[in-house]
N, C-alpha and C. Protein backbone atom coordinates (compact mmCIF):
# COMPACT_ATOMS: atom_id res chain seq x y z
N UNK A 1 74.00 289.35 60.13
CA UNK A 1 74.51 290.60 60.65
C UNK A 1 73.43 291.66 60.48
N UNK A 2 73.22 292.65 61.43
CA UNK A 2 72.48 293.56 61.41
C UNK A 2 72.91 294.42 60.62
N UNK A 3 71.45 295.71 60.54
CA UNK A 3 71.95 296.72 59.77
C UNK A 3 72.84 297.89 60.34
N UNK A 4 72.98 297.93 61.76
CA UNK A 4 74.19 298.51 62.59
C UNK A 4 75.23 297.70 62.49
N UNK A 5 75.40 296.69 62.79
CA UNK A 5 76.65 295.80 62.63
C UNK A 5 76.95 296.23 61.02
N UNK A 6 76.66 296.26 60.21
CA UNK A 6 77.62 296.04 58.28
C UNK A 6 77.76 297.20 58.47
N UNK A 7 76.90 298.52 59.22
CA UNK A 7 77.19 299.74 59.21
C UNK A 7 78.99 299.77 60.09
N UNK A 8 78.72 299.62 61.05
CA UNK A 8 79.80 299.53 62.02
C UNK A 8 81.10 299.17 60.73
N UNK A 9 80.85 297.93 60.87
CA UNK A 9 81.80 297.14 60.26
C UNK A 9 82.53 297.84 58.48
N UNK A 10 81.65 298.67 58.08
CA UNK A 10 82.13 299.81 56.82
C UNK A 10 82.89 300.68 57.99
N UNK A 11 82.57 301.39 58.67
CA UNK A 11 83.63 302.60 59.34
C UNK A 11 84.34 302.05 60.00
N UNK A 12 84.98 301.05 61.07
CA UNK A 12 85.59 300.23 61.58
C UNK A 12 85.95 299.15 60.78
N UNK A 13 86.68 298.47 60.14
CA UNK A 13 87.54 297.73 59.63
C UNK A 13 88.00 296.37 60.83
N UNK A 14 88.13 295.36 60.43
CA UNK A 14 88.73 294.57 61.65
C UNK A 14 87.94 294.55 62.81
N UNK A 15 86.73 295.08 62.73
CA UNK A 15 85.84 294.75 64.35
C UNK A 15 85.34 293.91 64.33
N UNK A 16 85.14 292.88 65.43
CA UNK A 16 84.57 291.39 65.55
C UNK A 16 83.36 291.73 66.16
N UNK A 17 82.45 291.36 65.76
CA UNK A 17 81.19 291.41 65.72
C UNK A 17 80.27 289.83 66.42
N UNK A 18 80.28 289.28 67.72
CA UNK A 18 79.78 287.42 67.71
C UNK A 18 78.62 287.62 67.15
N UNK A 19 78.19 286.72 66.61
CA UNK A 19 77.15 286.49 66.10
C UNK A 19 75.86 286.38 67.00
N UNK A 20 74.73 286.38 66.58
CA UNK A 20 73.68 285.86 67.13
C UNK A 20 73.69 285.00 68.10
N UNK A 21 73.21 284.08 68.95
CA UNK A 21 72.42 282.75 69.04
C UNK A 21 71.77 282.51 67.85
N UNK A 22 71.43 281.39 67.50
CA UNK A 22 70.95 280.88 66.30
C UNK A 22 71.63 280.90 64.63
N UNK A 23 71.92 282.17 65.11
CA UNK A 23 73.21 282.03 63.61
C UNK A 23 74.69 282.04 64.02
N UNK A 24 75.10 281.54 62.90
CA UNK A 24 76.32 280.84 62.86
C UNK A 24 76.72 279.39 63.28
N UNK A 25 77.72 278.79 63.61
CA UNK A 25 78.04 277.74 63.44
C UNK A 25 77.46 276.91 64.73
N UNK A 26 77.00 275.34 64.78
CA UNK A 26 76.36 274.64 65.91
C UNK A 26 77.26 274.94 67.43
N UNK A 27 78.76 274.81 67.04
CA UNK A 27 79.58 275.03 68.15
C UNK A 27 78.99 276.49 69.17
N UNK A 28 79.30 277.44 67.94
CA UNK A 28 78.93 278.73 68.48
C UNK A 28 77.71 278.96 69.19
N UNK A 29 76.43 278.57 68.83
CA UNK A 29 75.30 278.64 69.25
C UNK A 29 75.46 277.62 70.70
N UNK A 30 76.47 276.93 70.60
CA UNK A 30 76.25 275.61 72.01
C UNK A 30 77.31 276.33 73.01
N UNK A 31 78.10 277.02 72.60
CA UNK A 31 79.24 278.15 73.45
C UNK A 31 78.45 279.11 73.90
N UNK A 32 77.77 279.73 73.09
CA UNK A 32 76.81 281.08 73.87
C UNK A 32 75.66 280.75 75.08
N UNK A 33 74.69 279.37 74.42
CA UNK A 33 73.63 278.84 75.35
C UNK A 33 74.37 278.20 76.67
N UNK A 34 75.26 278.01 76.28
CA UNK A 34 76.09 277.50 77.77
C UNK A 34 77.22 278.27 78.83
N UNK A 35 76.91 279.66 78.15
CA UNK A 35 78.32 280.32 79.08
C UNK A 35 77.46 280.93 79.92
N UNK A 36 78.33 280.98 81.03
CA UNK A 36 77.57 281.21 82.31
C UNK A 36 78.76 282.36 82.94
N UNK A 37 78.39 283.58 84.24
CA UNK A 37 79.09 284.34 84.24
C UNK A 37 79.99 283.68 85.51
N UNK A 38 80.89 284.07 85.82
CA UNK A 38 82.27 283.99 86.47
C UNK A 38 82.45 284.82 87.40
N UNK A 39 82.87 284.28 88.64
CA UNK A 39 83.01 285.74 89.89
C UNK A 39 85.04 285.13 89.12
N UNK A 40 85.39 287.35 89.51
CA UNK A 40 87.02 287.29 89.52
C UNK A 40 87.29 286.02 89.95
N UNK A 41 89.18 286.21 90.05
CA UNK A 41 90.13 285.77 90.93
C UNK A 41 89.90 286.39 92.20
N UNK A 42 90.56 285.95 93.46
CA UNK A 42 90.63 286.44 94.64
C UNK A 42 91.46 287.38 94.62
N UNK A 43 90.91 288.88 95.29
CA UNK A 43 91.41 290.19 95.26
C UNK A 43 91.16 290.62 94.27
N UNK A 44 90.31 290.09 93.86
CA UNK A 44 89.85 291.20 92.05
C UNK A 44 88.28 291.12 92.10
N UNK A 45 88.02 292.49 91.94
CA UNK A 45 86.25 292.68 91.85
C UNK A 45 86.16 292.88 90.03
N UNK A 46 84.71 292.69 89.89
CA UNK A 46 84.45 292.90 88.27
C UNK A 46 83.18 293.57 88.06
N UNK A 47 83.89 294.36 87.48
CA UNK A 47 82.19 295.62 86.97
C UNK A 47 81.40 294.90 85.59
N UNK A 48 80.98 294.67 85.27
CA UNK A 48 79.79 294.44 84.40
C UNK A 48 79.25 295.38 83.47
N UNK A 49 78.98 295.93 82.94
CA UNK A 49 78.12 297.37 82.66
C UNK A 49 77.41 297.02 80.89
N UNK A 50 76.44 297.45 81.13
CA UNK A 50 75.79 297.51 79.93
C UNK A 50 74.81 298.86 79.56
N UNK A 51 74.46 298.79 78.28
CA UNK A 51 73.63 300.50 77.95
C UNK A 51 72.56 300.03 77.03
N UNK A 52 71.31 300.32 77.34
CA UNK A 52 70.20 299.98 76.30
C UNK A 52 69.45 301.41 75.85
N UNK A 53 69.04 301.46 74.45
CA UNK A 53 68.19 302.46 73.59
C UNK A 53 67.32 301.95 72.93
N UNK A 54 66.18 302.57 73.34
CA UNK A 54 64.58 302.28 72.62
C UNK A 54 64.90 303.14 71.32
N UNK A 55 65.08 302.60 70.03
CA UNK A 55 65.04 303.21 68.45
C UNK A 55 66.83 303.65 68.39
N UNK A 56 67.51 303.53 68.84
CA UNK A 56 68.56 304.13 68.51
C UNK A 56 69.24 304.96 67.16
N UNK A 57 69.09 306.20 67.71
CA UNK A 57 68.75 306.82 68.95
C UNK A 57 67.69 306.84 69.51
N UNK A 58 67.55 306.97 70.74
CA UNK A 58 66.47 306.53 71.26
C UNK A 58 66.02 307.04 72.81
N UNK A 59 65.13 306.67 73.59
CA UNK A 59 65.11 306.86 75.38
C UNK A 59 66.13 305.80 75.44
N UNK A 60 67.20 306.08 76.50
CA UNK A 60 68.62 305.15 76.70
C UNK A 60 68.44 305.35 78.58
N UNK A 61 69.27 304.15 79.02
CA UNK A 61 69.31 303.74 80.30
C UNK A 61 70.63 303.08 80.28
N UNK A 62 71.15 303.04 81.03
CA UNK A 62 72.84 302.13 81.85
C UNK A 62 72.07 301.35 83.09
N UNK A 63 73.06 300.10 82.87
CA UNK A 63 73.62 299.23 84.21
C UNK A 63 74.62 299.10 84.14
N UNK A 64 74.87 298.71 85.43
CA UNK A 64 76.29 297.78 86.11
C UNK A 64 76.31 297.54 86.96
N UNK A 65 77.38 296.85 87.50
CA UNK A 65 77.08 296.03 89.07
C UNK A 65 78.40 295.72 88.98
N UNK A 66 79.41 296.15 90.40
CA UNK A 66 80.22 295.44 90.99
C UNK A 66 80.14 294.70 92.00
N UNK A 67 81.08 293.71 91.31
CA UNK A 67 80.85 292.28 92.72
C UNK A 67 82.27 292.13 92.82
N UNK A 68 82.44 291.11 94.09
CA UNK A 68 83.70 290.61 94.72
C UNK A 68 84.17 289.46 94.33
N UNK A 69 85.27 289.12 94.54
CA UNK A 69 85.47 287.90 93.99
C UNK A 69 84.86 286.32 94.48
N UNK A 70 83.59 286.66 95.62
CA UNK A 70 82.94 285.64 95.92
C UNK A 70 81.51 285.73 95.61
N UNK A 71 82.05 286.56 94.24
CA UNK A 71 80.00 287.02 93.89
C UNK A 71 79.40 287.90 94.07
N UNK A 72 79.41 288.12 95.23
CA UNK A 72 79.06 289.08 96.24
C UNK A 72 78.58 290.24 95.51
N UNK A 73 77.48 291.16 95.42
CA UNK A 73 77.24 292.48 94.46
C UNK A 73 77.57 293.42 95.50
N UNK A 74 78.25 294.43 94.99
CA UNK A 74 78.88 295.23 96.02
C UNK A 74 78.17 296.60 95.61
N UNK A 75 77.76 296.92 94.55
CA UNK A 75 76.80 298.07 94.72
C UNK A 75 76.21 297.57 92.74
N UNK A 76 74.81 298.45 92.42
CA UNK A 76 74.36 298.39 91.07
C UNK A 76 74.02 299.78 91.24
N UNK A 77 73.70 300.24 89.79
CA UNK A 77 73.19 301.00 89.55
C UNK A 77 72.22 301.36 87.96
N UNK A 78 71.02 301.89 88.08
CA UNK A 78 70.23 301.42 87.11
C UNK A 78 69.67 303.23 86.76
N UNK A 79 70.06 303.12 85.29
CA UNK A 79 69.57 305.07 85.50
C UNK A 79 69.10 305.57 84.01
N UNK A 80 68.40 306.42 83.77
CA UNK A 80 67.89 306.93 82.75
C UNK A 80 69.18 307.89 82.30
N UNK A 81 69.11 308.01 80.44
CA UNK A 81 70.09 308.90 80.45
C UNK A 81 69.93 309.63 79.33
N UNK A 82 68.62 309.92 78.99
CA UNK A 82 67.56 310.76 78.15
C UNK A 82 68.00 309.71 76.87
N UNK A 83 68.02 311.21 75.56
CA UNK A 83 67.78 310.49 74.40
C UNK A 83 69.13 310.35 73.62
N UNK A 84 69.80 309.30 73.74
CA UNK A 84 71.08 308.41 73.09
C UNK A 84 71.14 307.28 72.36
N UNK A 85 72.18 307.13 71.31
CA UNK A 85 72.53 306.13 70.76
C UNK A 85 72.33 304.61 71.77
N UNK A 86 72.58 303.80 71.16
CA UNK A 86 72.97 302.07 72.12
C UNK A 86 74.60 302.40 72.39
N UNK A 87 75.71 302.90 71.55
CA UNK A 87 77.25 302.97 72.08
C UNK A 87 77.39 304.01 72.83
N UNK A 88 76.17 305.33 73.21
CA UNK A 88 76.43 306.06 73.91
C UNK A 88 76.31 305.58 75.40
N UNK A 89 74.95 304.89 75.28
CA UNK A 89 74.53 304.11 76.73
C UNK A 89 75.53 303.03 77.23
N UNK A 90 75.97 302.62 76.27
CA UNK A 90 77.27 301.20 76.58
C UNK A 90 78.24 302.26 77.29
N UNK A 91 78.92 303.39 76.91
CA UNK A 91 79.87 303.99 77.01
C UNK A 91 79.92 304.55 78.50
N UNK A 92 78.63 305.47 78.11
CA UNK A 92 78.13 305.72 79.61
C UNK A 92 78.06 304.81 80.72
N UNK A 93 77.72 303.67 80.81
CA UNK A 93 77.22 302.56 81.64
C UNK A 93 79.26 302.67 82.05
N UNK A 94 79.88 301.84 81.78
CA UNK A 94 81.28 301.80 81.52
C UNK A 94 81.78 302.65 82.60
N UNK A 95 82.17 304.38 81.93
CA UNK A 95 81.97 305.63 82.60
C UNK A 95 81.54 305.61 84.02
N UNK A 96 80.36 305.34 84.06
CA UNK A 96 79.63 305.25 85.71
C UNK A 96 80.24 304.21 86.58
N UNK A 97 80.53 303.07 85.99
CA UNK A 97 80.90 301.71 86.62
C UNK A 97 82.34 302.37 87.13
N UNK A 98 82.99 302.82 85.98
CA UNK A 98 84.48 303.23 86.94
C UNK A 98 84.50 303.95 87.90
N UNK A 99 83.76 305.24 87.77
CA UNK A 99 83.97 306.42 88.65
C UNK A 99 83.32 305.90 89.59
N UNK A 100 82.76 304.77 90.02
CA UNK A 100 82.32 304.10 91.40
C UNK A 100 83.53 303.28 91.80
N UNK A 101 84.33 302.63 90.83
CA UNK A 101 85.25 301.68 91.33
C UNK A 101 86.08 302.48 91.54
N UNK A 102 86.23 303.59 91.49
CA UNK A 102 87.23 304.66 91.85
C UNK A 102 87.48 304.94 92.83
N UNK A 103 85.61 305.30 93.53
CA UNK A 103 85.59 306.00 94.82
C UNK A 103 85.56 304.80 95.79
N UNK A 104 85.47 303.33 95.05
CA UNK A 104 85.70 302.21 96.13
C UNK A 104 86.89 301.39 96.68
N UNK A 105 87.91 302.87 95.47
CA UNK A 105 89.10 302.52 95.88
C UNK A 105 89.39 300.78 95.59
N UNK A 106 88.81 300.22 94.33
CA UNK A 106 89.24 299.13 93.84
C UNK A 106 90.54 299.25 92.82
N UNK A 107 91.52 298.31 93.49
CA UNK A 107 92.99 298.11 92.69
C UNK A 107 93.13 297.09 91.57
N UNK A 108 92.46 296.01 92.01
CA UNK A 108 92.81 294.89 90.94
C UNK A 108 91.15 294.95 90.14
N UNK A 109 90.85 295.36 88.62
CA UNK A 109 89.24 294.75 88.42
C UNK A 109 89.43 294.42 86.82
N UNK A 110 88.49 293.39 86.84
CA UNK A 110 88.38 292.60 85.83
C UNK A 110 86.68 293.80 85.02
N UNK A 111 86.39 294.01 83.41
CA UNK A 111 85.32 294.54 83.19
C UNK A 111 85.39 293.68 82.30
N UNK A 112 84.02 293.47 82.12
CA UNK A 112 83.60 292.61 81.55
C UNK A 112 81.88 293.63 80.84
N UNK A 113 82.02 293.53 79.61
CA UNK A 113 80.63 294.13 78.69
C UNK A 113 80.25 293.21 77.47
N UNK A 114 79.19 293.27 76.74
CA UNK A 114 78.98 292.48 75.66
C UNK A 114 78.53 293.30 74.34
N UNK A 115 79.02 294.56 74.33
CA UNK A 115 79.50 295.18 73.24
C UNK A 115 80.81 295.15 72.86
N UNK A 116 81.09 294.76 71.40
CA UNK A 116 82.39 294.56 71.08
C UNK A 116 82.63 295.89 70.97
N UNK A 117 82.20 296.98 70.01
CA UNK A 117 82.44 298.09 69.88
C UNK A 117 83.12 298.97 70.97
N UNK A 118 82.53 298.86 72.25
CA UNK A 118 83.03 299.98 73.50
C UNK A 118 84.09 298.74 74.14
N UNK A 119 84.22 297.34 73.85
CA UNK A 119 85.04 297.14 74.79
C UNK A 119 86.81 296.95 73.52
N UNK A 120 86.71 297.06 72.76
CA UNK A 120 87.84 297.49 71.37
C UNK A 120 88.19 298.86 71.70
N UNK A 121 87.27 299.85 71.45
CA UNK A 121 87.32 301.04 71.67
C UNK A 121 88.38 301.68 73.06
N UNK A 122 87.54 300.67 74.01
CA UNK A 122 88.64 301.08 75.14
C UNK A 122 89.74 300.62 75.58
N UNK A 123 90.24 299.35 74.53
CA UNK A 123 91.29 298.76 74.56
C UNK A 123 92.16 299.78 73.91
N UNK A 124 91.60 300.25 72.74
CA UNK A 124 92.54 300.83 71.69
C UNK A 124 92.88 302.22 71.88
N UNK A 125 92.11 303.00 72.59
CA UNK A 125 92.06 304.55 72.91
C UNK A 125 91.24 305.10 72.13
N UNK A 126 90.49 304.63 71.05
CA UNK A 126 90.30 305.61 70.02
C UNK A 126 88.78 305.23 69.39
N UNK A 127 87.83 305.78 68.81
CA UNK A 127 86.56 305.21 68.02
C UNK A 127 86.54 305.91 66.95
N UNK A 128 85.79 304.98 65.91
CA UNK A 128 85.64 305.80 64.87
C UNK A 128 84.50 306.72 64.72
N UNK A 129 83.80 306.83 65.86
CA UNK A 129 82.98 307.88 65.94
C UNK A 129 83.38 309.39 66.67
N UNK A 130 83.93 309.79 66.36
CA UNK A 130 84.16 311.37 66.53
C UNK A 130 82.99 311.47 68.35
N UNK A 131 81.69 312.04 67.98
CA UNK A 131 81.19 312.11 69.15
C UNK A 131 81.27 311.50 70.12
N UNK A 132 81.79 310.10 70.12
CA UNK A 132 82.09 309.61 71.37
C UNK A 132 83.12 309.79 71.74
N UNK A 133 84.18 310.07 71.42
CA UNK A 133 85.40 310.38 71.82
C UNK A 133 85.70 311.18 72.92
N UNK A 134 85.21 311.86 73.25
CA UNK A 134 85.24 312.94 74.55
C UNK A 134 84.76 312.20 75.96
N UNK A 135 83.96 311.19 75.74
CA UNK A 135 83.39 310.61 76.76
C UNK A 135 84.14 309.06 76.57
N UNK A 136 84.66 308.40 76.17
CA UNK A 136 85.61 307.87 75.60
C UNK A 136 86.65 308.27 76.37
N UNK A 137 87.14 309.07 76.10
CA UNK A 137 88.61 309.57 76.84
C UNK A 137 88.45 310.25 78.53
N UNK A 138 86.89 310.24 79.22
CA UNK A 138 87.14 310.60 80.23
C UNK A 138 87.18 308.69 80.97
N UNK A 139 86.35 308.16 80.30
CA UNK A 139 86.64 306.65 81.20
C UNK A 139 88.47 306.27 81.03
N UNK A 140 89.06 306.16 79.72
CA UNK A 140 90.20 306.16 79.48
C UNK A 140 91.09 306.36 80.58
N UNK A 141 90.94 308.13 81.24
CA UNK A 141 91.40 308.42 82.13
C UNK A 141 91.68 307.88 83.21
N UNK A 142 90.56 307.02 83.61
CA UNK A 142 90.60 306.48 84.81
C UNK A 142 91.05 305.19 84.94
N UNK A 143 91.43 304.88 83.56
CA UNK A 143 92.24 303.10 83.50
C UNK A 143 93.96 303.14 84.30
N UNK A 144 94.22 304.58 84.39
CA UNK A 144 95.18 304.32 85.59
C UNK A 144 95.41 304.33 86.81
N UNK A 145 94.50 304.47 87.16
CA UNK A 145 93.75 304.46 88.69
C UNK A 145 93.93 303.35 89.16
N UNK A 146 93.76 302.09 88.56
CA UNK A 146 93.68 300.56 88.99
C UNK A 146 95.44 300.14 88.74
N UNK A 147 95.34 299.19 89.51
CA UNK A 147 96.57 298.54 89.58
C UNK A 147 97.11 297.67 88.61
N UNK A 148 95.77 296.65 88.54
CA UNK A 148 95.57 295.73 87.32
C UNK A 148 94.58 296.45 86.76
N UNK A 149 94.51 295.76 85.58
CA UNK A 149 92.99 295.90 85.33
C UNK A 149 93.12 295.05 83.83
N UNK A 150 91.67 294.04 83.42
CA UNK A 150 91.56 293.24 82.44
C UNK A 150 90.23 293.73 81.69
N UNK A 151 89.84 293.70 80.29
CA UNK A 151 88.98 294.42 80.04
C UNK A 151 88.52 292.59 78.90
N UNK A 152 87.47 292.67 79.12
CA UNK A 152 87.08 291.47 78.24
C UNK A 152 85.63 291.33 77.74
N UNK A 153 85.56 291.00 76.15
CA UNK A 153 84.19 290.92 75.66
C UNK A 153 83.10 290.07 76.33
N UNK A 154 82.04 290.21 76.35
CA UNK A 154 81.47 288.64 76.89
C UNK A 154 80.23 288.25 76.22
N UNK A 155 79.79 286.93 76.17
CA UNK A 155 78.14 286.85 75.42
C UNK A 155 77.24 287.80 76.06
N UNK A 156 76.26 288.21 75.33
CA UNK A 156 74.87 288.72 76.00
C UNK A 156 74.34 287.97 77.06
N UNK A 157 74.28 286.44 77.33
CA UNK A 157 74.06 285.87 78.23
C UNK A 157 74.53 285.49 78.99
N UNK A 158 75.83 285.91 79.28
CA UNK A 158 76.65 286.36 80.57
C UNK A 158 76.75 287.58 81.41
N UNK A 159 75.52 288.40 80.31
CA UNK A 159 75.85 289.92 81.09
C UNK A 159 73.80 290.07 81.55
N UNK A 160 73.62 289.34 81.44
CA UNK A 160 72.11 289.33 81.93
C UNK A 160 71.40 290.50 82.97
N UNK A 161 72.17 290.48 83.97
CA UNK A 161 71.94 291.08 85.03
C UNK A 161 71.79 292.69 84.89
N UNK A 162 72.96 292.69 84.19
CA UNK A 162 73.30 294.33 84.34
C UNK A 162 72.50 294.30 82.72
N UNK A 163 71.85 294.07 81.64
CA UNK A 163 71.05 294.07 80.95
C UNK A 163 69.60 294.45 81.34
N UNK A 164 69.16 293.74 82.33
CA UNK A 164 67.89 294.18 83.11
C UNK A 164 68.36 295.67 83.38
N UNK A 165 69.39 295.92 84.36
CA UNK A 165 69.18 297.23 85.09
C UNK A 165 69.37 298.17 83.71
N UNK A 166 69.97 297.92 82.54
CA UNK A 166 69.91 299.18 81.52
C UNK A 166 68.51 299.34 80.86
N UNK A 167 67.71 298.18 81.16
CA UNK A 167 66.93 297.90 80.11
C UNK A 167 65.64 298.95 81.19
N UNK A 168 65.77 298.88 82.90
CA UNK A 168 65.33 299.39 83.90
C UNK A 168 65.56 300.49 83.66
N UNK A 169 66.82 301.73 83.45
CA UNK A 169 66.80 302.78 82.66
C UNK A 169 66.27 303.24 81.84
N UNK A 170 66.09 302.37 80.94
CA UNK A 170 65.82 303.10 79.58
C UNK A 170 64.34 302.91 79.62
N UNK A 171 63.80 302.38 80.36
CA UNK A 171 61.97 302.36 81.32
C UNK A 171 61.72 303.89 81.84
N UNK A 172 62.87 304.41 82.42
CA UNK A 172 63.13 305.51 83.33
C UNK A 172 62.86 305.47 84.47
N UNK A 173 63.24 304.08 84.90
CA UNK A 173 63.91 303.40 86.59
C UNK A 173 64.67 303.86 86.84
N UNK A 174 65.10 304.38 88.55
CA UNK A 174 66.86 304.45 88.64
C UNK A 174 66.64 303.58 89.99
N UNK A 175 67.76 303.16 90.06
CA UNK A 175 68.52 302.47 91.40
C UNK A 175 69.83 303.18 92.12
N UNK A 176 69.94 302.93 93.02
CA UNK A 176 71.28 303.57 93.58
C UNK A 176 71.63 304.01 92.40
């Protein structure tokens, strides 16, 4: 465990944290090297989103990418977002991904991130960080907008894609 993770894990109580690749148990390491990402169900698109920081705090960048339920990438976006934490950029990334699925007028969506922290957080309503909370509660807002909607952790190597485009941010790339 990192020295953010035992940190985390003192102010948050009960947060699941996956482990590495390489550490932890043979199963685990053969579950992560082998998961591969998933287009939705039919009639359900899935946002992706991830947030990277050089030193955290640090220069920070967001991705995400919605696709259709045949894969299909239906728009990305890759953006600088000055100097932030790694849960600010996760948060943000998140944030951006909705207020696009908003204006695309998507009803049914599956999100999918590989921070446990922001995807607990937005299950639960609440963080134990005070400063995020405000930005926190404007994505919140928009979880009733959708019809369905499923929110789920995922390995780092299922979120690959939208990893590049944060990692393209925090370069101080933008894309759409």
């Amino acid at each position: 465990m990192t020295y953010w993770d035992e940190k985390m894990k003192g102010i948050w109580s009960g947060l699941i944290i996956p482990p590495y690749i390489g550490i932890g148990s043979e199963a685990n390491h053969n579950k992560r090297v082998d998961y591969h990402w998933q287009p939705p169900d039919v009639g359900w698109y899935k946002l992706n989103f991830d947030g990277a920081s050089r030193g955290n705090p640090g220069v920070a960048g967001i991705g995400f990418s919605i696709l259709n339920w045949e894969g299909r990438e239906i728009t990305l976006k890759s953006h600088p977002i000055g100097h932030k934490t790694n849960n600010w950029a996760e948060l943000a990334a998140l944030l951006e991904g909705l207020k696009i699925c908003k204006v695309l007028e998507v009803e049914k969506l599956e999100i999918e991130g590989d921070s446990a922290i922001i995807i607990k957080a937005f299950r639960k309503g609440s963080m134990p960080n005070w400063r995020l909370n405000a930005l926190l509660a404007r994505a919140i807002s928009l979880r009733n907008f959708f019809r369905r909607l499923t929110v789920n952790h995922i390995f780092r190597e299922g979120n690959k894609r939208v990893d590049e485009l944060a990692n393209m941010g925090a370069d101080g790339k933008e894309l759409p």
